[in-house]
Protein backbone atom coordinates (compact mmCIF):
# COMPACT_ATOMS: atom_id res chain seq x y z
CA UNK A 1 112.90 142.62 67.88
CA UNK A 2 110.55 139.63 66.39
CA UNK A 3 107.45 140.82 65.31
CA UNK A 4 105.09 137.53 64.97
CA UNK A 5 101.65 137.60 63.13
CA UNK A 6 98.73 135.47 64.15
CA UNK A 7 95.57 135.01 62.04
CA UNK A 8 93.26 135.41 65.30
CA UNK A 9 92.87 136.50 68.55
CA UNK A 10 92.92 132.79 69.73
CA UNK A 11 96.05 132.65 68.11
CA UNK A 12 98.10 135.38 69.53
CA UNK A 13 95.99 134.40 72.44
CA UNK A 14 97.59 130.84 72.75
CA UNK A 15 101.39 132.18 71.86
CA UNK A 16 101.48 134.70 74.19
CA UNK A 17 100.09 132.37 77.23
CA UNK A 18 102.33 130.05 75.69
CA UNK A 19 105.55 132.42 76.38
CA UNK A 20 104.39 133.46 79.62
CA UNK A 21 104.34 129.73 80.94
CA UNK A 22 107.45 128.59 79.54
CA UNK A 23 108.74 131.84 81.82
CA UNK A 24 106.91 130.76 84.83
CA UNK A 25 108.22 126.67 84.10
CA UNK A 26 112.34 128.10 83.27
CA UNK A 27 112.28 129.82 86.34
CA UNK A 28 109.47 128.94 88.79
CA UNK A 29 110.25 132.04 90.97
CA UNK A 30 110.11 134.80 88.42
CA UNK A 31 108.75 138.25 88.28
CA UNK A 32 105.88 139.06 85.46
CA UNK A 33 104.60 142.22 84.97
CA UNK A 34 101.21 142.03 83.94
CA UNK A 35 99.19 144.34 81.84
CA UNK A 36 95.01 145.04 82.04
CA UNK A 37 92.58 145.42 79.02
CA UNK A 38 90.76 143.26 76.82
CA UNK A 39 94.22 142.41 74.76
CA UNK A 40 95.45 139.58 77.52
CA UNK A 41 92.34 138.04 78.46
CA UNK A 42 92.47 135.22 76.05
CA UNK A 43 96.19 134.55 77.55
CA UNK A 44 95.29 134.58 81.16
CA UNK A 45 92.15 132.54 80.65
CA UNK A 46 94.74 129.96 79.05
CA UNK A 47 97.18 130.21 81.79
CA UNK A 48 94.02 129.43 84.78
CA UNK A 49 93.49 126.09 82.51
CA UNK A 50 96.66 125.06 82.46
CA UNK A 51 97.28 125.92 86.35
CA UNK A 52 94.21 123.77 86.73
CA UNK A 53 95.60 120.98 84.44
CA UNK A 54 98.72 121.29 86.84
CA UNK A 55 100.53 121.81 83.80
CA UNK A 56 101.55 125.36 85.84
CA UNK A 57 102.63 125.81 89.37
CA UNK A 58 102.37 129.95 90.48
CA UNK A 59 103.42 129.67 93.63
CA UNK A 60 106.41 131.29 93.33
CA UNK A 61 106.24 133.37 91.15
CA UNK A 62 105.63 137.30 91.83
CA UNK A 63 104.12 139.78 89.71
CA UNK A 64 103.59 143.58 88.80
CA UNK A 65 101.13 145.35 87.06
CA UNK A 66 101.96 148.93 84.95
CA UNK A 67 99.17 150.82 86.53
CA UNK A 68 96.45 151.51 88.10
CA UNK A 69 93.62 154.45 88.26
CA UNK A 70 93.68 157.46 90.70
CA UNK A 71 90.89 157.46 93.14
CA UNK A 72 89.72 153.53 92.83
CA UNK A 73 89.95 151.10 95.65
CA UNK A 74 90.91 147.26 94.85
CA UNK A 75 87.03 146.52 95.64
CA UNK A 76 85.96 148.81 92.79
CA UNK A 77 84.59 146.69 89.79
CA UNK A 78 86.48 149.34 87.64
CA UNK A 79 90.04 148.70 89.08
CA UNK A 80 92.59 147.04 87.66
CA UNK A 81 93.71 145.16 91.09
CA UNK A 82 89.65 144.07 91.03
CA UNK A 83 90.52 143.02 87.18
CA UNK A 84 93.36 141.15 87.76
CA UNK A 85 91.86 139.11 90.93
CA UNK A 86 88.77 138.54 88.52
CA UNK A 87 91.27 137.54 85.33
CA UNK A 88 93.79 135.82 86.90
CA UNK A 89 94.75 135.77 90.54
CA UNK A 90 91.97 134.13 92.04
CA UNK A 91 92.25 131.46 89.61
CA UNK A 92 95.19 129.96 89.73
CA UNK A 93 97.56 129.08 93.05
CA UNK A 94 99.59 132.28 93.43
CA UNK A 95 100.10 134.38 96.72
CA UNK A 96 97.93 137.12 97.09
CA UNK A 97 100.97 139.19 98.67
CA UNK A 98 103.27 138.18 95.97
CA UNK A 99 101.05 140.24 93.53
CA UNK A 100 101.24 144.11 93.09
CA UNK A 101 99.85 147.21 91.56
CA UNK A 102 100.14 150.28 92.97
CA UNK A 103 97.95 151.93 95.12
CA UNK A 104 95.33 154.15 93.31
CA UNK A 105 93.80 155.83 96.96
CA UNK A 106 97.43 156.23 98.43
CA UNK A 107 97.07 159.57 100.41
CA UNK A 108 100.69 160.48 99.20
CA UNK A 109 100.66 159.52 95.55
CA UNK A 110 103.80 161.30 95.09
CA UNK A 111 105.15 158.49 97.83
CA UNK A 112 103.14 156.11 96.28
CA UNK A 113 104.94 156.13 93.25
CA UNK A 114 108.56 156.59 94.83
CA UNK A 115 107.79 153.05 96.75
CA UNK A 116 106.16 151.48 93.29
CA UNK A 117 109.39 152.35 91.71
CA UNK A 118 111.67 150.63 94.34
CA UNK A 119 109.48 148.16 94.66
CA UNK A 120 109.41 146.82 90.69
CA UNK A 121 113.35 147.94 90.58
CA UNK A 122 113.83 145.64 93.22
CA UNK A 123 111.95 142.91 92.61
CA UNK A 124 113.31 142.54 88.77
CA UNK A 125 111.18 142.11 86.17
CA UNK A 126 111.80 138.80 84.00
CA UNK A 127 109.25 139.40 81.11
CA UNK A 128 106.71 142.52 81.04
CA UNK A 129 103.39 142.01 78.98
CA UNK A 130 102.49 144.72 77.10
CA UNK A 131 99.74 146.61 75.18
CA UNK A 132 99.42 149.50 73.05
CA UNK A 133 96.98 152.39 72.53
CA UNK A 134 95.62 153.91 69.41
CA UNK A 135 98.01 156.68 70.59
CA UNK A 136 101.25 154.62 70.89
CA UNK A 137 100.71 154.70 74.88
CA UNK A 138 102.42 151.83 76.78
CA UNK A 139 101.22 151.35 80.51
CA UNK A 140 99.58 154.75 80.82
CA UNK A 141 102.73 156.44 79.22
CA UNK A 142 100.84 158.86 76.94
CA UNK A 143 102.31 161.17 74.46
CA UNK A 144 104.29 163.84 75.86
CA UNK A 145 107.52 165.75 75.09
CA UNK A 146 109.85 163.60 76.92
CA UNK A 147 110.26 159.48 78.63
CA UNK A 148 108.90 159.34 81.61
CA UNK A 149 112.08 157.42 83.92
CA UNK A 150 110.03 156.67 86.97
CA UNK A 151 106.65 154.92 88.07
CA UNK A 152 104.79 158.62 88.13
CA UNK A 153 101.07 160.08 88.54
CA UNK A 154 99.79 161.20 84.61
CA UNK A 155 96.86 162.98 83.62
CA UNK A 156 94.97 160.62 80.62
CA UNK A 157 94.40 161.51 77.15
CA UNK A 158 91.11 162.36 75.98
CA UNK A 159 91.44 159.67 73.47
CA UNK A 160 92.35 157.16 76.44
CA UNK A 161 89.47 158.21 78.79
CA UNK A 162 87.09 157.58 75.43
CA UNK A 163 88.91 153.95 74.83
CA UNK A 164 87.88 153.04 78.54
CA UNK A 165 84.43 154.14 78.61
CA UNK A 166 83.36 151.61 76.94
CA UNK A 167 83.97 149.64 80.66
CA UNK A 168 81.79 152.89 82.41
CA UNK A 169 78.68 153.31 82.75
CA UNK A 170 79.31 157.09 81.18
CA UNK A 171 82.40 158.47 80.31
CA UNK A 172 82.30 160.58 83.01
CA UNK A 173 82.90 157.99 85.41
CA UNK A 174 86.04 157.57 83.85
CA UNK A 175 89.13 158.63 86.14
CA UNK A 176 91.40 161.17 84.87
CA UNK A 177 94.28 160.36 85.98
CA UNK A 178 96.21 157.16 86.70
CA UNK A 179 99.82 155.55 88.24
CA UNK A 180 101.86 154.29 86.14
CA UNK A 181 105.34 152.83 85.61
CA UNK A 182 107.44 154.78 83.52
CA UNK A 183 109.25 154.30 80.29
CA UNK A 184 112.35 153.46 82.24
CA UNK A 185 110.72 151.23 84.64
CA UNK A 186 109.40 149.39 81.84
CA UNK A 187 112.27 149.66 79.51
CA UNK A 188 114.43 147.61 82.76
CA UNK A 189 112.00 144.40 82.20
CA UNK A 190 115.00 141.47 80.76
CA UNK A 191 112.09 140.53 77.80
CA UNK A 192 109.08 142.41 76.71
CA UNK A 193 105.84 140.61 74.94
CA UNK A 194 103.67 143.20 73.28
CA UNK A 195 100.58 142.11 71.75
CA UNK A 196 98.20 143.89 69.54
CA UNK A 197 95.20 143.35 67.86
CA UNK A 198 93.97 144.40 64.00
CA UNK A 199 92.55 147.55 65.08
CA UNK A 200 96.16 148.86 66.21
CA UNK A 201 97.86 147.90 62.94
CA UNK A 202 98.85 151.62 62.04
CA UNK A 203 100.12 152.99 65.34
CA UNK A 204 101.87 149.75 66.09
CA UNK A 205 103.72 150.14 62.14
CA UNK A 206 104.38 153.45 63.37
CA UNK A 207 105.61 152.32 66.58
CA UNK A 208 108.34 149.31 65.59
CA UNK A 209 109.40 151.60 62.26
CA UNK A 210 109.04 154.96 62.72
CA UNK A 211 111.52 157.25 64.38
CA UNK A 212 111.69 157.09 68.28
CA UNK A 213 109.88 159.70 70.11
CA UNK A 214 108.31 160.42 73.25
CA UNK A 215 104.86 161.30 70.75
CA UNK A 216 104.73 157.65 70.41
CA UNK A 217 105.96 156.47 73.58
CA UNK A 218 105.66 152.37 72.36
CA UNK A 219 108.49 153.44 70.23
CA UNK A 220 111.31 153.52 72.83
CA UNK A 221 111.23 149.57 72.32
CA UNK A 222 112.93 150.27 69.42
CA UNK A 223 115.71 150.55 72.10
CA UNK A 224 115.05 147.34 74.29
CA UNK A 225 117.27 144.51 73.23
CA UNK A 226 114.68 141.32 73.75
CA UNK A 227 110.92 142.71 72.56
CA UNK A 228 108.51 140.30 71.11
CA UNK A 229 105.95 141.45 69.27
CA UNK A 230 102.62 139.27 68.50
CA UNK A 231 100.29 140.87 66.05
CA UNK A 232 96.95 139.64 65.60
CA UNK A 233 94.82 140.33 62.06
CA UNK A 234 91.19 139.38 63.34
């Protein structure tokens, strides 16, 4: 595992874009899964400038995102398929159908997550992008008493559903529940690139050097034999 520290946001910003498109150039039809929040905003708004630049060519390349919320459409302002197109996908020259989240209004979510799972263990995932909550959560894997294997439906934490309000207009518009890949889906990516800001500086310590458990499910990466980690102090 390297664990890299940046003095900014820009920074770790910049470095993680900067591993992302040296993916996307060594192998122009690679699979990135792709994760939502504030964290990776800096990153994609580099990698839409240097698409633009033509520095970047997304045409092949595929992608996967960990999750998505129960109950919201890809039209909903809220979602992170509405997110993503707003980010990223609309700004740079990749194929809408080559992108993927699951489905958040399947009417079988059980199915839903059975195809999600075939789908991303098909595909192949050659780097995931990561975050982590103030609870060690990675995707929306919270703390529980085992790994989740499997892309799965989970009930949030009331500690995530408070971390996302800040994007509601009340925190009861917040969805309860969410799809999301599982530790195992995740843990099948070939590289993982976490990034973290100052604020997660004690769960993420807790995380890379404390003992593995499912209580702190970033802590599995531990276990994952290419995981870099950019840290960011302001």
């Amino acid at each position: 595992m390297r664990v890299i520290e940046k003095n900014s946001y820009e920074e770790m910003s910049a470095l993680c874009a900067g591993i992302l498109g040296a993916q996307v150039l060594i192998k122009p039809d690679c699979v990135l899964g792709l994760a939502t929040g504030s964290s990776p905003i800096g990153a994609y708004e580099r990698l839409v400038r240097q698409g633009e630049e033509g520095l970047l060519d997304f045409s092949r390349v595929r992608t996967v995102n960990l999750d998505e919320y129960c109950g919201l459409s890809g039209e909903d302002p809220q979602s992170y398929r509405y997110f993503m197109e707003e980010q990223l996908f609309s700004k740079i020259n990749i194929k809408k159908e080559n992108t993927h989240l699951p489905d958040g209004c399947a009417a079988d979510m059980e199915a839903e997550c059975a195809h999600y799972e075939r789908l991303v263990s098909s595909l192949g995932v050659d780097l995931q992008l990561l975050g982590i909550g103030h609870n060690g959560h990675i995707g929306f894997n919270e703390p529980a008493g085992d790994f989740p294997s499997k892309v799965h439906r989970v009930a949030l934490a009331e500690s995530t559903i408070k971390a996302n309000s800040r994007l509601f207009a009340r925190v009861e518009d917040v969805p309860t529940q969410a799809v999301t890949m599982g530790i195992g889906t995740i843990m099948k990516a070939k590289k993982i690139l976490l990034i973290a800001g100052p604020d997660k500086e004690a769960i993420l310590h807790e995380a890379l050097e404390g003992p593995i458990t499912p209580q702190v499910p970033a802590s599995v990466l531990q276990l994952h034999p290419d995981v870099t980690v950019i840290f960011s102090r302001k």
